[in-house]
Each structure stands twice: as C-alpha cells, then as structure tokens.
PDB file of N, CA and C in Angstrom:
ATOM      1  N   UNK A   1     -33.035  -2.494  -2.798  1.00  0.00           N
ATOM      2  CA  UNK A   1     -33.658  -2.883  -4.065  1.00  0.00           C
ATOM      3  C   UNK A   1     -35.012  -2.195  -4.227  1.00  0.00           C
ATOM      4  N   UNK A   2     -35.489  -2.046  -3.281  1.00  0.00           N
ATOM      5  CA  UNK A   2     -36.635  -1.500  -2.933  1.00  0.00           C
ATOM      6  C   UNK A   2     -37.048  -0.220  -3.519  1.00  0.00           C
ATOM      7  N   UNK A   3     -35.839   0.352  -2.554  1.00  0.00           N
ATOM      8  CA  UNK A   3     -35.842   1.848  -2.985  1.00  0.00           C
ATOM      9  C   UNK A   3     -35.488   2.419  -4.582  1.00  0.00           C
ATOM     10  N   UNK A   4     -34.850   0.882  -5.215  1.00  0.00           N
ATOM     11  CA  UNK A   4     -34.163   1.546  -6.556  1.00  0.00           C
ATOM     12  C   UNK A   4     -35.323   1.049  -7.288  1.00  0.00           C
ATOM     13  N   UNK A   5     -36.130   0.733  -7.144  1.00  0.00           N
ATOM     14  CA  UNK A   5     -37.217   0.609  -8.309  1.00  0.00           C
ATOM     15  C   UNK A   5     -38.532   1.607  -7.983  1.00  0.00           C
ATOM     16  N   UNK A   6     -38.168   2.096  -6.843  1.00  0.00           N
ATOM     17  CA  UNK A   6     -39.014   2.939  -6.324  1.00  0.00           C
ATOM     18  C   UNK A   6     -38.678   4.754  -6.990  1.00  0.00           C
ATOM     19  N   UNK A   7     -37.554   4.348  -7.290  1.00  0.00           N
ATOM     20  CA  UNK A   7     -36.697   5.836  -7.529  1.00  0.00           C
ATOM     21  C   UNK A   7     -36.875   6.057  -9.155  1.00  0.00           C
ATOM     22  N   UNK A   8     -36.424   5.015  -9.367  1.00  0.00           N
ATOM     23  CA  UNK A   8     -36.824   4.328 -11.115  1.00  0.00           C
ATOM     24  C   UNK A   8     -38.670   5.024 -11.117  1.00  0.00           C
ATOM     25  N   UNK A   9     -39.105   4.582 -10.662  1.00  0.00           N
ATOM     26  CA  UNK A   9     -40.580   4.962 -10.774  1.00  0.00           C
ATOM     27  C   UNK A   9     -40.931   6.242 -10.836  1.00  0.00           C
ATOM     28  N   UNK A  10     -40.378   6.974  -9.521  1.00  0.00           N
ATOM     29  CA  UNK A  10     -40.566   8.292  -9.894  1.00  0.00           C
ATOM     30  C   UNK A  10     -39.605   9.029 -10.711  1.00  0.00           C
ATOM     31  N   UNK A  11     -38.506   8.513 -11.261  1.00  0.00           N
ATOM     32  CA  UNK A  11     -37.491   9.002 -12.634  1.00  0.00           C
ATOM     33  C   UNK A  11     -38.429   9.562 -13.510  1.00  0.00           C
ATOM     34  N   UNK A  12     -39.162   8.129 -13.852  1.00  0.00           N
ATOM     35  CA  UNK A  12     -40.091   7.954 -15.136  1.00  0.00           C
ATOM     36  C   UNK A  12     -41.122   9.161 -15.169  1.00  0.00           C
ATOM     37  N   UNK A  13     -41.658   8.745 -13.937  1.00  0.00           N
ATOM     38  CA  UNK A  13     -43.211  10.246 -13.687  1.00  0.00           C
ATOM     39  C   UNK A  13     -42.573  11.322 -13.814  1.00  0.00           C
ATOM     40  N   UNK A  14     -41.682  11.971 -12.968  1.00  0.00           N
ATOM     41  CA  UNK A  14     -40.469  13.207 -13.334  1.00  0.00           C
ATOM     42  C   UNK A  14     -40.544  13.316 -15.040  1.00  0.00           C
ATOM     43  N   UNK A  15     -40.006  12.368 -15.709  1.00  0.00           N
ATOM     44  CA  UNK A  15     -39.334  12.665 -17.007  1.00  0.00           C
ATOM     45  C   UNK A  15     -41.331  12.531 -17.663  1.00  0.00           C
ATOM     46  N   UNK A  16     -42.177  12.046 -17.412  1.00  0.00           N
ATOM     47  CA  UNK A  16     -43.130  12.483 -18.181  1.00  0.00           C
ATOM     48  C   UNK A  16     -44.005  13.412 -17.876  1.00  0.00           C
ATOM     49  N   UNK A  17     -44.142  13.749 -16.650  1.00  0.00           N
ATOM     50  CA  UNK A  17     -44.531  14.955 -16.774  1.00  0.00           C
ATOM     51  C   UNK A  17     -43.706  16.156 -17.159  1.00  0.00           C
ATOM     52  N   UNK A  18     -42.524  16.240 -16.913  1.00  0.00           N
ATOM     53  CA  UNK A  18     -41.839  17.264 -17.484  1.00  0.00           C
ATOM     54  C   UNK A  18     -41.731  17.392 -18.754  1.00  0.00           C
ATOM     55  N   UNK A  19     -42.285  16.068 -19.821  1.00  0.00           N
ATOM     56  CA  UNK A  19     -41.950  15.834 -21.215  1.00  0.00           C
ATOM     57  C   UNK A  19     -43.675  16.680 -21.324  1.00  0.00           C
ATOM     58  N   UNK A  20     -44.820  16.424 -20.336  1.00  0.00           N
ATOM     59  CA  UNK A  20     -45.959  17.009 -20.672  1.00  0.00           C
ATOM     60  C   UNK A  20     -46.049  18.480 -20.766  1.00  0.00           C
ATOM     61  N   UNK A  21     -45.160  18.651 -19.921  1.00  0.00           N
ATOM     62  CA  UNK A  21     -45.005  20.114 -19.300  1.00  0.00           C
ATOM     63  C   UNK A  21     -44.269  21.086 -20.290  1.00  0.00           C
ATOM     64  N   UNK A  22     -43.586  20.776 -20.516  1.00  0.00           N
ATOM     65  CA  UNK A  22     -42.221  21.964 -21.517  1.00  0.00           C
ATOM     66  C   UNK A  22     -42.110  21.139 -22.974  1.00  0.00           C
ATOM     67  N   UNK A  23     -41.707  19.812 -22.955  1.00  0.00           N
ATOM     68  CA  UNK A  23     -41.388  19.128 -24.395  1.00  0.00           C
ATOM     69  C   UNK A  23     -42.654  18.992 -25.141  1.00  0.00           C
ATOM     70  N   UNK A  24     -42.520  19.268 -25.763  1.00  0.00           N
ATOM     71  CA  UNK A  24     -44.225  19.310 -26.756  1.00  0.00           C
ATOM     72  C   UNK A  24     -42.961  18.103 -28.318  1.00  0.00           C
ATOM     73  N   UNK A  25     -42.486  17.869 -27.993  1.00  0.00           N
ATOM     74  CA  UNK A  25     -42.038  16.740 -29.197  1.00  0.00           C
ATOM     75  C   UNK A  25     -42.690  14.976 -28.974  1.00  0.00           C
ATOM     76  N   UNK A  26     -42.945  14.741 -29.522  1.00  0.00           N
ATOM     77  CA  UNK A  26     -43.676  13.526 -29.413  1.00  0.00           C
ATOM     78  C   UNK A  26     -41.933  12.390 -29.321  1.00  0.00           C
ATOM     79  N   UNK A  27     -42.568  11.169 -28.501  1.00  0.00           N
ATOM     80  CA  UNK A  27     -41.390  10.549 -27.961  1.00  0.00           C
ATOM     81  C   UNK A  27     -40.832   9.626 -28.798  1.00  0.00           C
ATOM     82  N   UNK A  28     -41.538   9.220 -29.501  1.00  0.00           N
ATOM     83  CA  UNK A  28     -41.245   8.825 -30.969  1.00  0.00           C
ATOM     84  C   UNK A  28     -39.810   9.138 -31.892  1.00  0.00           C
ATOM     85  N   UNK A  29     -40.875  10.705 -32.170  1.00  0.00           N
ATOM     86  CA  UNK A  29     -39.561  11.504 -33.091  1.00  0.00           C
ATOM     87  C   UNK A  29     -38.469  11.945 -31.930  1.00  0.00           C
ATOM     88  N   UNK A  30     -38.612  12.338 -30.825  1.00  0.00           N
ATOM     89  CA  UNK A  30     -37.555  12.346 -30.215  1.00  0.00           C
ATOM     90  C   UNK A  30     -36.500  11.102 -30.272  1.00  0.00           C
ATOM     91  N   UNK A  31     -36.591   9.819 -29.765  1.00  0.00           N
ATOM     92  CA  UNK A  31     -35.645   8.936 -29.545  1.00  0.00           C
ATOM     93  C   UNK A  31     -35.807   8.324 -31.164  1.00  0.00           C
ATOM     94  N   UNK A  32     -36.165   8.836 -32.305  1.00  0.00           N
ATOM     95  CA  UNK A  32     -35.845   7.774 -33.765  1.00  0.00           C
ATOM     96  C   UNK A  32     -34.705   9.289 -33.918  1.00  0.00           C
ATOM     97  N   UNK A  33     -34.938  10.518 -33.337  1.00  0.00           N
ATOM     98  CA  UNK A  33     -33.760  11.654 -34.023  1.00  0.00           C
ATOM     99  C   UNK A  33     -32.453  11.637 -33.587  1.00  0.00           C
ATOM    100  N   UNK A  34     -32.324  11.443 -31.628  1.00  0.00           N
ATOM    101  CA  UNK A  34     -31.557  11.148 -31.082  1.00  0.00           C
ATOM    102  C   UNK A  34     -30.411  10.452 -30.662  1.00  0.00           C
ATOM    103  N   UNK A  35     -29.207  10.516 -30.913  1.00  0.00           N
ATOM    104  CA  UNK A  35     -28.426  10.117 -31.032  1.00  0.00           C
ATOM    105  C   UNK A  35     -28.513   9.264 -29.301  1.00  0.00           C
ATOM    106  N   UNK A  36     -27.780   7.991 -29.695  1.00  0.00           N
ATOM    107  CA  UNK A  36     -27.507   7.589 -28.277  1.00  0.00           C
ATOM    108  C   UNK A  36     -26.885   8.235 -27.030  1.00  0.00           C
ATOM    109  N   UNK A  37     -26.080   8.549 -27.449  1.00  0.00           N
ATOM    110  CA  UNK A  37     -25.154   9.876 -26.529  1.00  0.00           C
ATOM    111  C   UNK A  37     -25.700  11.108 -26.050  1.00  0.00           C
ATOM    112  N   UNK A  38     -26.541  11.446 -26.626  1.00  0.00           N
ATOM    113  CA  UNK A  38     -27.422  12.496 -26.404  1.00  0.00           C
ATOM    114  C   UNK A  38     -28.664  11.815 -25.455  1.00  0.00           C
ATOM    115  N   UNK A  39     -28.879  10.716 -25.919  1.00  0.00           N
ATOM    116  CA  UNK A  39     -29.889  10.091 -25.000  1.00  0.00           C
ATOM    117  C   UNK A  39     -29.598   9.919 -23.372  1.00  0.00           C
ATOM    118  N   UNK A  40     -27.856   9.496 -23.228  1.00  0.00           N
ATOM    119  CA  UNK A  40     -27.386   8.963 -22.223  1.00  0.00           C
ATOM    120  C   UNK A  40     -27.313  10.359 -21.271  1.00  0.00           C
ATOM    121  N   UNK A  41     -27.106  11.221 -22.107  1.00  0.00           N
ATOM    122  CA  UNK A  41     -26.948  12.765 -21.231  1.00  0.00           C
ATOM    123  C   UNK A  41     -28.103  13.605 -21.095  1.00  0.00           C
ATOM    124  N   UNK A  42     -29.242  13.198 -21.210  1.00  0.00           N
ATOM    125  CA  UNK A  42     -30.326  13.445 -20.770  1.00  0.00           C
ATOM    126  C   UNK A  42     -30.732  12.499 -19.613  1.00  0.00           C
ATOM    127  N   UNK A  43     -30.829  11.556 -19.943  1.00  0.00           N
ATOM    128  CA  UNK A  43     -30.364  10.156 -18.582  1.00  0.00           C
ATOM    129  C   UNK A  43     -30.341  10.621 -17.485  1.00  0.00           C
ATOM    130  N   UNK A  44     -28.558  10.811 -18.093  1.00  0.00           N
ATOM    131  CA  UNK A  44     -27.638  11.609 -16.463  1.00  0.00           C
ATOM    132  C   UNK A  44     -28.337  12.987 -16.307  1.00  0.00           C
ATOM    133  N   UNK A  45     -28.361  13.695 -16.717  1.00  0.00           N
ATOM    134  CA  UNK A  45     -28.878  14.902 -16.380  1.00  0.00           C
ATOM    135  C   UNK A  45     -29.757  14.637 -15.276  1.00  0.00           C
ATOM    136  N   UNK A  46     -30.714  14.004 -15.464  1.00  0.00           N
ATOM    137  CA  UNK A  46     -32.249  13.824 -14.581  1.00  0.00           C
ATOM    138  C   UNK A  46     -32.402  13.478 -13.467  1.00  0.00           C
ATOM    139  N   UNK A  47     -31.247  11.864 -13.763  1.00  0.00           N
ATOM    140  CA  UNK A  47     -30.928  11.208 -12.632  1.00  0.00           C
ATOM    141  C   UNK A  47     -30.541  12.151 -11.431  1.00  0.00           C
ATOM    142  N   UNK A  48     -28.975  12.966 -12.105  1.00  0.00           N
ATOM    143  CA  UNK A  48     -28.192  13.628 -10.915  1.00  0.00           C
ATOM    144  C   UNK A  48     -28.803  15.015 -10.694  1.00  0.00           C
ATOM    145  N   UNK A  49     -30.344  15.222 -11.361  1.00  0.00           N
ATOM    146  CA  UNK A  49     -30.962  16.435 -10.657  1.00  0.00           C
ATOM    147  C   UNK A  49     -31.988  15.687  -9.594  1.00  0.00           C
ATOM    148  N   UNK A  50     -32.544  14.357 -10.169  1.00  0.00           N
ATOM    149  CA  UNK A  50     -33.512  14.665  -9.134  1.00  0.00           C
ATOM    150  C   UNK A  50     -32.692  13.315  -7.542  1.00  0.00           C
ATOM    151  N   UNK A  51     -31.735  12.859  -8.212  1.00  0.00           N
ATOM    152  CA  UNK A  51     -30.674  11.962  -6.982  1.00  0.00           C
ATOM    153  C   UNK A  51     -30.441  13.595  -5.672  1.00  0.00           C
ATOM    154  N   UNK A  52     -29.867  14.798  -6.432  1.00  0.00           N
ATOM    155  CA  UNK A  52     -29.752  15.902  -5.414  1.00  0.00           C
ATOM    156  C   UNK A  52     -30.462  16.572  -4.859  1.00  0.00           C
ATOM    157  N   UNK A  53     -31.724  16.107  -5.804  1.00  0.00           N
ATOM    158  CA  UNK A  53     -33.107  17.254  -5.066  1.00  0.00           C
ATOM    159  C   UNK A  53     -33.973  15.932  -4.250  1.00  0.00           C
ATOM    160  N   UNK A  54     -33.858  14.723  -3.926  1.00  0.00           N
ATOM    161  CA  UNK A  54     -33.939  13.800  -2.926  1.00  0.00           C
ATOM    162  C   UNK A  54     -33.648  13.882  -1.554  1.00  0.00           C
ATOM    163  N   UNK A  55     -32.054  14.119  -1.772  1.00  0.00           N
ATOM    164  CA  UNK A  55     -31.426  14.199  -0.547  1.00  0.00           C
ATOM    165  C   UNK A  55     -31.537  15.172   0.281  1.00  0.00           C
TER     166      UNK A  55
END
C-alpha cells in the first residue's frame, strides 16, 4: 500500500514536470478538450513507461 501511493506520487511529479517541460497547454484546456479515452491513454502510457523504467 505503501509503495502504491508512493508510486502515485511520483506518477504525478513525472506527469508535471514533464507537462512543465514539453506541454506548454494549460491543464485546464487540456482535460475541458479531451476526450475521456484519450485521457485514459495518456494514463496508461505513463504508468507503463515509468512502471518499466522502475524496474
């Protein structure tokens, strides 16, 4: 449990600095443009890059 809120934590820092880094769209207009599905596969994307770059 530990570890999954721990992982969750650095998901989040991952996905905002990388949103600081390259995405210059404000998060706003991103998720009011975004389709859910599109949301979910950005999700997964992140998860199963940074779940492989963990291990």
């Amino acid at each position: 449990m530990n570890r999954l809120v721990r992982n969750r934590d650095h998901f989040y820092n991952v996905l905002y600095s990388l949103r600081h880094r390259i995405f210059f769209i404000p998060e706003v207009y991103f998720l009011r443009n975004a389709s859910r599905n599109v949301k979910l596969k950005v999700c997964n994307f992140f998860s199963v890059l940074i779940f492989n770059f963990e291990k």
